[in-house]
N, C-alpha and C. Protein backbone atom coordinates (compact mmCIF):
# COMPACT_ATOMS: atom_id res chain seq x y z
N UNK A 1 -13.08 8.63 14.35
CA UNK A 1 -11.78 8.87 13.73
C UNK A 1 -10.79 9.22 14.84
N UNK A 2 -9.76 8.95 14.82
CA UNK A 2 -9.21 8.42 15.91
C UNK A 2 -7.74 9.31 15.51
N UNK A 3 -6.82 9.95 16.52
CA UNK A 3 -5.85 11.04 16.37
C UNK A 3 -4.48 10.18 16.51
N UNK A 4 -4.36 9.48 17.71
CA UNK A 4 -3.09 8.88 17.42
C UNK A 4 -3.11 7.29 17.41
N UNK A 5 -1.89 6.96 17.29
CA UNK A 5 -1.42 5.43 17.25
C UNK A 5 -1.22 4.84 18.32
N UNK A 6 -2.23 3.44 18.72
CA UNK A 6 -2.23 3.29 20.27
C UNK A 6 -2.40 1.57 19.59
N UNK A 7 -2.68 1.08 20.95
CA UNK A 7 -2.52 -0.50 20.18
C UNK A 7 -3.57 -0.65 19.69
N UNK A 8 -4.82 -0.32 18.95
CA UNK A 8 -6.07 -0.68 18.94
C UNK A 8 -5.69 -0.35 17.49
N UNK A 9 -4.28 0.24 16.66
CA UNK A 9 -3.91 0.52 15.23
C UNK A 9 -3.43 -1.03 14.76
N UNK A 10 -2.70 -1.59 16.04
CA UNK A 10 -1.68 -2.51 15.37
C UNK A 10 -2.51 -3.41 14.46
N UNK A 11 -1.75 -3.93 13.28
CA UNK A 11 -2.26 -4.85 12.74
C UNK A 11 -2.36 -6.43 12.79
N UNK A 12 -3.34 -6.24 12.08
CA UNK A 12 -4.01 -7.75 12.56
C UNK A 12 -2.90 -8.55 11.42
N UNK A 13 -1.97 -8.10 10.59
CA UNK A 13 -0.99 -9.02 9.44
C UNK A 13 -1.07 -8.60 8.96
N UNK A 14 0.27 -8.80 8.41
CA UNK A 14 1.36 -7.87 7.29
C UNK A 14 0.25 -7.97 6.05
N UNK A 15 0.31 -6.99 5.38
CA UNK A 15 -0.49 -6.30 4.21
C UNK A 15 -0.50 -7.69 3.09
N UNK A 16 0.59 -7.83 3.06
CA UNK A 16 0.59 -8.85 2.08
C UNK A 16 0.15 -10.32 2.11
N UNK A 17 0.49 -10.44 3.34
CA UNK A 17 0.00 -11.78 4.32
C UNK A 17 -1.72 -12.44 4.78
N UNK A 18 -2.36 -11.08 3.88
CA UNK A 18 -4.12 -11.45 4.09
C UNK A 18 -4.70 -12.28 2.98
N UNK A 19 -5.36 -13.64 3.58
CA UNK A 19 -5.97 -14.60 2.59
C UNK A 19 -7.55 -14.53 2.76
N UNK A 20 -7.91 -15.18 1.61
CA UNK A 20 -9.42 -15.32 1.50
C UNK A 20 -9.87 -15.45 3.02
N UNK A 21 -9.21 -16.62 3.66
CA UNK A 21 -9.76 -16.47 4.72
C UNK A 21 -9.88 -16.08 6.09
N UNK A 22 -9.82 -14.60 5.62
CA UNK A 22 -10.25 -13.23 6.04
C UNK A 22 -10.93 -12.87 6.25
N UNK A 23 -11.96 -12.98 4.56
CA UNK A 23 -13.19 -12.55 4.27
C UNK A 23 -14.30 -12.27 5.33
N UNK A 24 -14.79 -11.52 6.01
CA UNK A 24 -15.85 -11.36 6.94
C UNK A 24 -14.80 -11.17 8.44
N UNK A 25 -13.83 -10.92 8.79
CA UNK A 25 -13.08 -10.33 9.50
C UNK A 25 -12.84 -8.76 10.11
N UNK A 26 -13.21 -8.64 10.86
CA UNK A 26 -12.24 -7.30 11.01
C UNK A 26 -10.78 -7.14 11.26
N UNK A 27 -10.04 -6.39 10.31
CA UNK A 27 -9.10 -6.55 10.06
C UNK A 27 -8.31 -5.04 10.22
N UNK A 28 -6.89 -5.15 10.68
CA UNK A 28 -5.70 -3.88 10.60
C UNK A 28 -4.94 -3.85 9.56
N UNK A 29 -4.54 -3.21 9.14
CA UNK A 29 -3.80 -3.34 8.29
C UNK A 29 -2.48 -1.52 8.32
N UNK A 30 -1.19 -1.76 8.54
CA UNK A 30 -0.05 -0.42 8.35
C UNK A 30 0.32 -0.83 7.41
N UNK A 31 0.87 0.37 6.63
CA UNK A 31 1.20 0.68 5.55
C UNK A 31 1.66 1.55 4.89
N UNK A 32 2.20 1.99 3.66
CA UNK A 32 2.33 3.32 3.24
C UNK A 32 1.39 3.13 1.61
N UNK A 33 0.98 4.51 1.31
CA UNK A 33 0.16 4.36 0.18
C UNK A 33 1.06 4.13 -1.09
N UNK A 34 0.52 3.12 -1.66
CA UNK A 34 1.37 3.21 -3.13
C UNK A 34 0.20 3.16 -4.33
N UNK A 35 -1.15 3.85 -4.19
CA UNK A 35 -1.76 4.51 -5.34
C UNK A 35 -3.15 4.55 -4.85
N UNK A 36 -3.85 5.27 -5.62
CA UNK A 36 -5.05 5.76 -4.86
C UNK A 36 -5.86 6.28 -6.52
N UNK A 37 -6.88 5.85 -6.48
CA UNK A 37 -8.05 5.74 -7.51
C UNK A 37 -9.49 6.48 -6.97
N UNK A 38 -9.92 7.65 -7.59
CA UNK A 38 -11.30 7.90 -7.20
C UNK A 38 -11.90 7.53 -8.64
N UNK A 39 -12.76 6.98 -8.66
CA UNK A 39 -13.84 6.20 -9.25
C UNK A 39 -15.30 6.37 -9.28
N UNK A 40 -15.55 7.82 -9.49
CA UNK A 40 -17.03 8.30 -9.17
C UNK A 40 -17.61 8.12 -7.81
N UNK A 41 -16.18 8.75 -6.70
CA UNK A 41 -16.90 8.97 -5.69
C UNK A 41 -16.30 7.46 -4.59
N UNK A 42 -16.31 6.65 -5.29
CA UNK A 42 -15.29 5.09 -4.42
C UNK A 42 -14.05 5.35 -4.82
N UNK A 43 -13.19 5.66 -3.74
CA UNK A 43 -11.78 5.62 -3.70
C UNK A 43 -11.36 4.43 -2.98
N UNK A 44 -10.24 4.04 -3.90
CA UNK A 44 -9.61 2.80 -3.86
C UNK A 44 -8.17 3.33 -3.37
N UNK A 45 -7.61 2.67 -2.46
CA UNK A 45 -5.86 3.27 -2.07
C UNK A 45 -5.53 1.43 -1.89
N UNK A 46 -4.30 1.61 -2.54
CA UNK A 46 -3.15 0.20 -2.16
C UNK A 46 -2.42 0.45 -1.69
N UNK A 47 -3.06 -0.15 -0.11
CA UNK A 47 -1.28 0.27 0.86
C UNK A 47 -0.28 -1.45 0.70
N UNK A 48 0.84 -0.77 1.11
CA UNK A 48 1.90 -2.22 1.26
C UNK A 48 2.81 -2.26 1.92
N UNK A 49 3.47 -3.26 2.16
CA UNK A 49 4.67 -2.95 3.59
C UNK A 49 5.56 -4.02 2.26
N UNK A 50 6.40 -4.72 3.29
CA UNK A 50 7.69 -5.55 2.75
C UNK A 50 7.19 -6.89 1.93
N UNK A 51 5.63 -7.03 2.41
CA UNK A 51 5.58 -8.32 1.87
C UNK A 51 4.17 -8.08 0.89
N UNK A 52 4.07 -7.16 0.49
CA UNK A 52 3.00 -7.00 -0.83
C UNK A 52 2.13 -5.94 -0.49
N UNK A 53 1.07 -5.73 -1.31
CA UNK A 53 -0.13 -4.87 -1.16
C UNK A 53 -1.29 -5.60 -0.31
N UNK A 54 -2.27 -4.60 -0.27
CA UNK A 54 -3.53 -5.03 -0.53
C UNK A 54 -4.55 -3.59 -0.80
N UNK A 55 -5.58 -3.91 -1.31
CA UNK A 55 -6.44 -3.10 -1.20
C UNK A 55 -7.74 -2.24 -0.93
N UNK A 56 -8.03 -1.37 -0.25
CA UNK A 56 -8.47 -0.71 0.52
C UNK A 56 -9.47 0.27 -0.36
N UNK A 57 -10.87 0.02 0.45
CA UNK A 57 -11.96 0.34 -0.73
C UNK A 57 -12.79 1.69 0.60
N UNK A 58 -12.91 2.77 0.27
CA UNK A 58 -13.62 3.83 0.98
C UNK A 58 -14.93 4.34 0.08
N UNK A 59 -16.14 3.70 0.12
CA UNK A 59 -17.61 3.43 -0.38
C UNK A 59 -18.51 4.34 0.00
N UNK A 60 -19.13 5.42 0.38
CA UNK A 60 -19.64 6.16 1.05
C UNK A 60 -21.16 5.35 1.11
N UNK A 61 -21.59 4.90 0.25
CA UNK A 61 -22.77 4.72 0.42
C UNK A 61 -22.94 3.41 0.72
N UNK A 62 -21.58 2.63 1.43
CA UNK A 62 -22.20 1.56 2.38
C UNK A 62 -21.78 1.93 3.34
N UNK A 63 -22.50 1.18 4.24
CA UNK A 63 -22.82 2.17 6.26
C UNK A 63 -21.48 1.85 6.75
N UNK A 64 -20.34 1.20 6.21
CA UNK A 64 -19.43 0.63 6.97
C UNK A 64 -18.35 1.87 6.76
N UNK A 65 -18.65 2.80 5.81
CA UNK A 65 -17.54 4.02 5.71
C UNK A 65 -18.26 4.91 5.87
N UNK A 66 -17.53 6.11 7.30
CA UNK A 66 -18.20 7.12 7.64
C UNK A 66 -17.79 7.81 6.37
N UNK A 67 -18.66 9.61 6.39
CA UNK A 67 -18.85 9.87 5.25
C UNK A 67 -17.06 11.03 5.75
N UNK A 68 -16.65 11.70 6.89
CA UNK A 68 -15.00 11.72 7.34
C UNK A 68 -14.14 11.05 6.76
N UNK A 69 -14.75 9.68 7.15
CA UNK A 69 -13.41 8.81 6.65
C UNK A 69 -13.25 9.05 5.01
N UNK A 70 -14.41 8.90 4.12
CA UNK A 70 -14.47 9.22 2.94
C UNK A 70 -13.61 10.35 2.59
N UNK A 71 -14.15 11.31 3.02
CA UNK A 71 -13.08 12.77 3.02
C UNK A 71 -11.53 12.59 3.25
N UNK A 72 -11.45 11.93 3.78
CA UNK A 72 -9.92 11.96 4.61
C UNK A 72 -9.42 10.74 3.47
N UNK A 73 -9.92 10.31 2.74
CA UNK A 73 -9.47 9.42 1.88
C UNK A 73 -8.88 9.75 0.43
N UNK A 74 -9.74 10.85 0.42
CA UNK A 74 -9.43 11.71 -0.91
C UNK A 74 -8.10 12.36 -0.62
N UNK A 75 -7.70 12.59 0.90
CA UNK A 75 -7.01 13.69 0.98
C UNK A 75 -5.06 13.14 0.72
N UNK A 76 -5.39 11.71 1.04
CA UNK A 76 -4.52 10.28 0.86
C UNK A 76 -3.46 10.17 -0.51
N UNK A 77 -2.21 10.63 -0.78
CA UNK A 77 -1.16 10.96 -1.09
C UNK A 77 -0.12 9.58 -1.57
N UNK A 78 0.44 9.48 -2.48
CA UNK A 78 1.64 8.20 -2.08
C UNK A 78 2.57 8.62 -1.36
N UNK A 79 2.83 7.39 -0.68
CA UNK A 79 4.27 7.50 0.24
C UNK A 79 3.44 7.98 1.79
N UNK A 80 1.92 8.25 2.24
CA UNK A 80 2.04 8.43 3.12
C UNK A 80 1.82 7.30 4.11
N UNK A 81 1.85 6.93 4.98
CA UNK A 81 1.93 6.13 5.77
C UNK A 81 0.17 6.23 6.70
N UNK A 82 0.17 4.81 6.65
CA UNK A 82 -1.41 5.18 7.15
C UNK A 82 -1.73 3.68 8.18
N UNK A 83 -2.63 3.62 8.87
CA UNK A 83 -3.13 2.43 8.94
C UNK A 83 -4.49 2.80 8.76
N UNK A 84 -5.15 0.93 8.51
CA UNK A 84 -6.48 1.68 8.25
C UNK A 84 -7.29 0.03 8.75
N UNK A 85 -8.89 0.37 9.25
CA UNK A 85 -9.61 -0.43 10.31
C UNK A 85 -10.43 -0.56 9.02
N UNK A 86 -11.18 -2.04 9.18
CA UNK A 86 -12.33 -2.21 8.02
C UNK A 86 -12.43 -3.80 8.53
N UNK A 87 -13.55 -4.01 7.33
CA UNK A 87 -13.75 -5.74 7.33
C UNK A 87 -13.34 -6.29 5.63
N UNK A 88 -12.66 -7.62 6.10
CA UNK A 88 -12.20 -8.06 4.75
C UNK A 88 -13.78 -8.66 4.15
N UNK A 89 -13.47 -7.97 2.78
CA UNK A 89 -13.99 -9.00 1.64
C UNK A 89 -13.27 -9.69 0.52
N UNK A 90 -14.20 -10.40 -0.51
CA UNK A 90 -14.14 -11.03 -1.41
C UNK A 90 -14.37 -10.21 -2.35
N UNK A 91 -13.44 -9.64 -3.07
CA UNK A 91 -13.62 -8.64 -4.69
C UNK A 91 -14.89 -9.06 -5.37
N UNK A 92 -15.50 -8.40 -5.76
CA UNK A 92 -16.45 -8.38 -6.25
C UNK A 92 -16.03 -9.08 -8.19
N UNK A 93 -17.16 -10.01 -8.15
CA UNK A 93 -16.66 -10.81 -9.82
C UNK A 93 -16.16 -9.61 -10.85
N UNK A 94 -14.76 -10.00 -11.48
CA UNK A 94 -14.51 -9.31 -12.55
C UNK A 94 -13.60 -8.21 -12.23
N UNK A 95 -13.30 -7.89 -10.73
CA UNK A 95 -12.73 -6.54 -10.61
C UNK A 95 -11.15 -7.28 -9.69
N UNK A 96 -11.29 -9.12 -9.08
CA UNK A 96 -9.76 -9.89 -9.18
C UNK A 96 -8.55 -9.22 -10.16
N UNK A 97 -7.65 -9.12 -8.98
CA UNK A 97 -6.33 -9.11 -9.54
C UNK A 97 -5.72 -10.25 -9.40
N UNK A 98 -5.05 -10.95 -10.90
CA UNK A 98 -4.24 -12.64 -10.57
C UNK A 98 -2.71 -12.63 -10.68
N UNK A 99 -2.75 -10.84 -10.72
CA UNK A 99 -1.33 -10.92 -10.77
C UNK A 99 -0.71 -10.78 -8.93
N UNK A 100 -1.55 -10.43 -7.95
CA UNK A 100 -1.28 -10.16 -7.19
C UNK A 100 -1.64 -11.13 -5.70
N UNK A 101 -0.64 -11.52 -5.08
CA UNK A 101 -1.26 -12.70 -3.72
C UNK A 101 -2.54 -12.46 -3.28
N UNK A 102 -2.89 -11.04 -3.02
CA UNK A 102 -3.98 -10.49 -1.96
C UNK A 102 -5.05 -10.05 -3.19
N UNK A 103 -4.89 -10.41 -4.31
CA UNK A 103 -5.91 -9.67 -5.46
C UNK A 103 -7.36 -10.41 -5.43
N UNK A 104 -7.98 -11.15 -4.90
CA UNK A 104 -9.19 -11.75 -4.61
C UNK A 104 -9.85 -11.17 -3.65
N UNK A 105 -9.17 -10.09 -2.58
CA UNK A 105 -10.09 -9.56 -1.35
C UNK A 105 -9.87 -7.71 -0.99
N UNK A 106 -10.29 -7.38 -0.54
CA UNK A 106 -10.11 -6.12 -0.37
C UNK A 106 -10.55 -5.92 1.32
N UNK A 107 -10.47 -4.15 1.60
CA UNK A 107 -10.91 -4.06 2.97
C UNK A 107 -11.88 -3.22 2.88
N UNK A 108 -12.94 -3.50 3.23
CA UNK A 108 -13.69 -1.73 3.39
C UNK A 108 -13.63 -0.65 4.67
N UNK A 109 -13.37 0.31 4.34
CA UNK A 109 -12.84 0.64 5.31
C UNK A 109 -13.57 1.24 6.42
N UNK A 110 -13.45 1.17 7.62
CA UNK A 110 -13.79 1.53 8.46
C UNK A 110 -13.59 3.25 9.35
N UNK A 111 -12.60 3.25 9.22
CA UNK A 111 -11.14 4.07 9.99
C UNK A 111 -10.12 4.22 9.37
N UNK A 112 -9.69 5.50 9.33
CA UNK A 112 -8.49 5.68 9.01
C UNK A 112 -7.74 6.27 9.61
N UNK A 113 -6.51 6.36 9.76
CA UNK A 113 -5.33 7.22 10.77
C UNK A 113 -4.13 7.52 9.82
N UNK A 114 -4.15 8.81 9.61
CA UNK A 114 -2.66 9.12 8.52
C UNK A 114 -1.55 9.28 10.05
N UNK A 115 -0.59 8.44 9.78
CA UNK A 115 0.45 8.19 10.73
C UNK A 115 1.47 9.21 10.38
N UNK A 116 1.62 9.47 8.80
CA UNK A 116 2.63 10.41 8.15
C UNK A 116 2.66 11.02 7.18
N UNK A 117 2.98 12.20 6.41
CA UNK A 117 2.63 12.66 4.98
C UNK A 117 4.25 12.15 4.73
N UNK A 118 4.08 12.69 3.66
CA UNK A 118 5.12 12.71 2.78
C UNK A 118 5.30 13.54 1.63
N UNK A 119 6.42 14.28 1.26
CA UNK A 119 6.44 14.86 0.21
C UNK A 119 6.27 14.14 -1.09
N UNK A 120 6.00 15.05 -2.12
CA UNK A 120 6.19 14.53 -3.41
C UNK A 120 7.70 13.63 -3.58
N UNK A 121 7.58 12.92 -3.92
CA UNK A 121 8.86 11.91 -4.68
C UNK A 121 9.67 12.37 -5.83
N UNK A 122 10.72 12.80 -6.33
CA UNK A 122 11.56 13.19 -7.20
C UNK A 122 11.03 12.17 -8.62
N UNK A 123 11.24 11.22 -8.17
CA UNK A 123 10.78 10.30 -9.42
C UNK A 123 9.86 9.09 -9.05
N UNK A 124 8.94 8.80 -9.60
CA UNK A 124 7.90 7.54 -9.66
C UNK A 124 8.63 6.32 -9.21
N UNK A 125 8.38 5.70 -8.23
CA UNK A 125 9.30 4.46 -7.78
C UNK A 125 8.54 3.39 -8.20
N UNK A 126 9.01 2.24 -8.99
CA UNK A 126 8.71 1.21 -9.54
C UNK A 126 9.99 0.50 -11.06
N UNK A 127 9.05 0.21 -11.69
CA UNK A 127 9.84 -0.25 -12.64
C UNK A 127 10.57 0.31 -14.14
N UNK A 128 9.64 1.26 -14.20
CA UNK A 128 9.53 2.67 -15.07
C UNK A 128 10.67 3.87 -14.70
N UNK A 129 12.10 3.07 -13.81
CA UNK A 129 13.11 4.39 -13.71
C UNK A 129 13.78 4.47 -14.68
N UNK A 130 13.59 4.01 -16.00
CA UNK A 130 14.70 4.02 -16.62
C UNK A 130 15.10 5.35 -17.55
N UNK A 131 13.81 6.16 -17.87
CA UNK A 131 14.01 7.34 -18.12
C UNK A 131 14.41 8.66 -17.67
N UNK A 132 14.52 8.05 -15.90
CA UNK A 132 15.01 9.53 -14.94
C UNK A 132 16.25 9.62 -14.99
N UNK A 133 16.52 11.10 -14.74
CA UNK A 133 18.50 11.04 -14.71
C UNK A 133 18.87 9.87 -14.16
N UNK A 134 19.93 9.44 -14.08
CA UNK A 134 20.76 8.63 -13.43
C UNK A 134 21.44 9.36 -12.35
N UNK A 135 21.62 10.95 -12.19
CA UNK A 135 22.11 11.89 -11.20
C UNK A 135 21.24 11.65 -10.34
N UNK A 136 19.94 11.83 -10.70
CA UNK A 136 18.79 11.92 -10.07
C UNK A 136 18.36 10.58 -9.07
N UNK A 137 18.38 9.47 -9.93
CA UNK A 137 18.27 8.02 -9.67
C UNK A 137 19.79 8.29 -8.38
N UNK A 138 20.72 8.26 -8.26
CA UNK A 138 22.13 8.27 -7.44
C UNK A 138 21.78 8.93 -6.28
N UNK A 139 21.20 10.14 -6.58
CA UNK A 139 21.41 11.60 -5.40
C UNK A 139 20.23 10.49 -4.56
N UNK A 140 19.49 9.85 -5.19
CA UNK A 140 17.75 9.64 -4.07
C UNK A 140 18.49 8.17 -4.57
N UNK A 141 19.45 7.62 -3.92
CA UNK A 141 19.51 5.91 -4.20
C UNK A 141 18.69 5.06 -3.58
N UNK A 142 18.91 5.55 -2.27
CA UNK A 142 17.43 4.81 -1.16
C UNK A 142 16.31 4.57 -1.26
N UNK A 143 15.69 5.89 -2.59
CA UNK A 143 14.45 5.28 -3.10
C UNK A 143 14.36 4.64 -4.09
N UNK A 144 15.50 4.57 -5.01
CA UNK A 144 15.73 3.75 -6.71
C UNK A 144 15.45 2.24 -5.73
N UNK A 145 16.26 1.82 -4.52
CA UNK A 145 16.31 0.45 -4.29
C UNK A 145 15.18 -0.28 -3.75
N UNK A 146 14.43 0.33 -3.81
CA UNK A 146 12.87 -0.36 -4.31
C UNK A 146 12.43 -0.61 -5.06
N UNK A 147 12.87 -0.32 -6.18
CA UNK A 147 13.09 -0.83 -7.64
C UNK A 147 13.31 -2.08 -7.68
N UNK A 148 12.42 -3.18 -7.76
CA UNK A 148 12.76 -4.71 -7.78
C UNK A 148 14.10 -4.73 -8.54
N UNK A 149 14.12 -4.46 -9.59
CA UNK A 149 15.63 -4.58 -10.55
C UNK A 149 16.63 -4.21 -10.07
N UNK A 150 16.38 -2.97 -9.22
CA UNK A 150 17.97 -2.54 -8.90
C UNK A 150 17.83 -3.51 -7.38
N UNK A 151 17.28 -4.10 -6.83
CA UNK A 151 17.13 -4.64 -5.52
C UNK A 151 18.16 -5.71 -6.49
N UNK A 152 17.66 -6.46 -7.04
CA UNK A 152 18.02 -7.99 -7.44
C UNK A 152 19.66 -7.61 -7.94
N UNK A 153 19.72 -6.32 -8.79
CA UNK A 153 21.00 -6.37 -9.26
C UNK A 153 21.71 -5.99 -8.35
N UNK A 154 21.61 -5.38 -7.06
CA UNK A 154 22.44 -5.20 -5.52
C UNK A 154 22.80 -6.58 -5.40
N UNK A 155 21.88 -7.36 -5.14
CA UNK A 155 22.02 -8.93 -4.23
C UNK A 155 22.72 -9.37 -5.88
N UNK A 156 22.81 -9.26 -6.94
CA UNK A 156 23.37 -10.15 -7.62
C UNK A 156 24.95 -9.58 -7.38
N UNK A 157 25.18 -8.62 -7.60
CA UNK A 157 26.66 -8.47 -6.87
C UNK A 157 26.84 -8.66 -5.23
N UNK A 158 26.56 -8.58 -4.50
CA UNK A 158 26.83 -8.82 -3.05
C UNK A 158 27.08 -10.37 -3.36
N UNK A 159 25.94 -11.67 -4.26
CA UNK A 159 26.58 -12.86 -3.84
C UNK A 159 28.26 -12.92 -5.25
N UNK A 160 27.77 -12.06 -5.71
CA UNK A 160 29.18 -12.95 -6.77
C UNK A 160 30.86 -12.18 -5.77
N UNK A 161 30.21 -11.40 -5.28
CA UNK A 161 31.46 -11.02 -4.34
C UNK A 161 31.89 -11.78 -3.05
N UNK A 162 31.12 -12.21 -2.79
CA UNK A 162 31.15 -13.40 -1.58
C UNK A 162 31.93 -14.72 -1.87
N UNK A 163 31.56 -14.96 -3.28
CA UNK A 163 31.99 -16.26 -4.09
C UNK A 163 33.13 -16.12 -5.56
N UNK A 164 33.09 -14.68 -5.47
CA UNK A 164 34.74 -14.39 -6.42
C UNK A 164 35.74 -14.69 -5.26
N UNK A 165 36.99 -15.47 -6.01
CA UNK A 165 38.40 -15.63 -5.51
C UNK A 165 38.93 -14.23 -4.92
């Protein structure tokens, strides 16, 4: 387990950018966490950058995850920033995501390095803002605009302003 960020972190391609044929790779992957699942002991975290997810499987009882790294996986937060060392696989039948580019493979992990914490978030970032203040949504705008919707409705005014008289 490894303390800082040196080139042996950088990644091997953007999070979103990993295909099947991967599979049997060792692979990098930076990121920040956007959810984390313990599952009787297998914790699952989906990190993602600009161009999608992927996901990241910490197994204790296969030899490829120390039983540290396990620990340090639980300890794994959203919003923190991480990279993480493993070998790609092929999802196991039945547990594919088809909603997602990278949903056929996962990483197991090897290594992990928390690069950054992060505090708690004011409100849940996704698609589900529609019930938070709107004060609230304004004061934290920087994080509403990760909000695919409010992204698209930015760029839908920026072009009609370009192309109004």
């Amino acid at each position: 387990m490894a303390g800082i960020f040196d080139k042996t972190w950088q990644r091997t391609s953007l999070c979103g950018n990993f295909t099947e044929e991967d599979a049997g790779k060792e692979v990098r992957a930076n990121g920040w966490v956007r959810a984390r699942r313990d599952l009787g002991g297998i914790i699952f975290i989906e990190i993602w950058d600009w161009t999608g997810p992927i996901q990241v499987v910490f197994d204790p009882s296969l030899p490829e995850t120390p039983e540290e790294i396990h620990e340090l996986a639980a300890t794994l937060r959203n919003e923190f920033c991480v990279a993480v060392k493993g070998k790609m696989r092929i999802r196991p039948e039945g547990t594919e995501n088809p909603e997602l580019k990278t949903g056929k493979i996962e990483i197991i992990a090897r290594d992990v390095l928390v690069m950054s914490k992060s505090k708690t978030l004011p409100f849940e970032i996704g698609d589900e803002t529609d019930n938070v203040d709107e004060n609230i949504r304004l004061k934290y705008r920087y994080l509403d605009l990760r909000n695919p919707a409010v992204r698209q409705n930015i760029a839908a005014r920026r072009l009609s302003s370009i192309f109004s008289p």
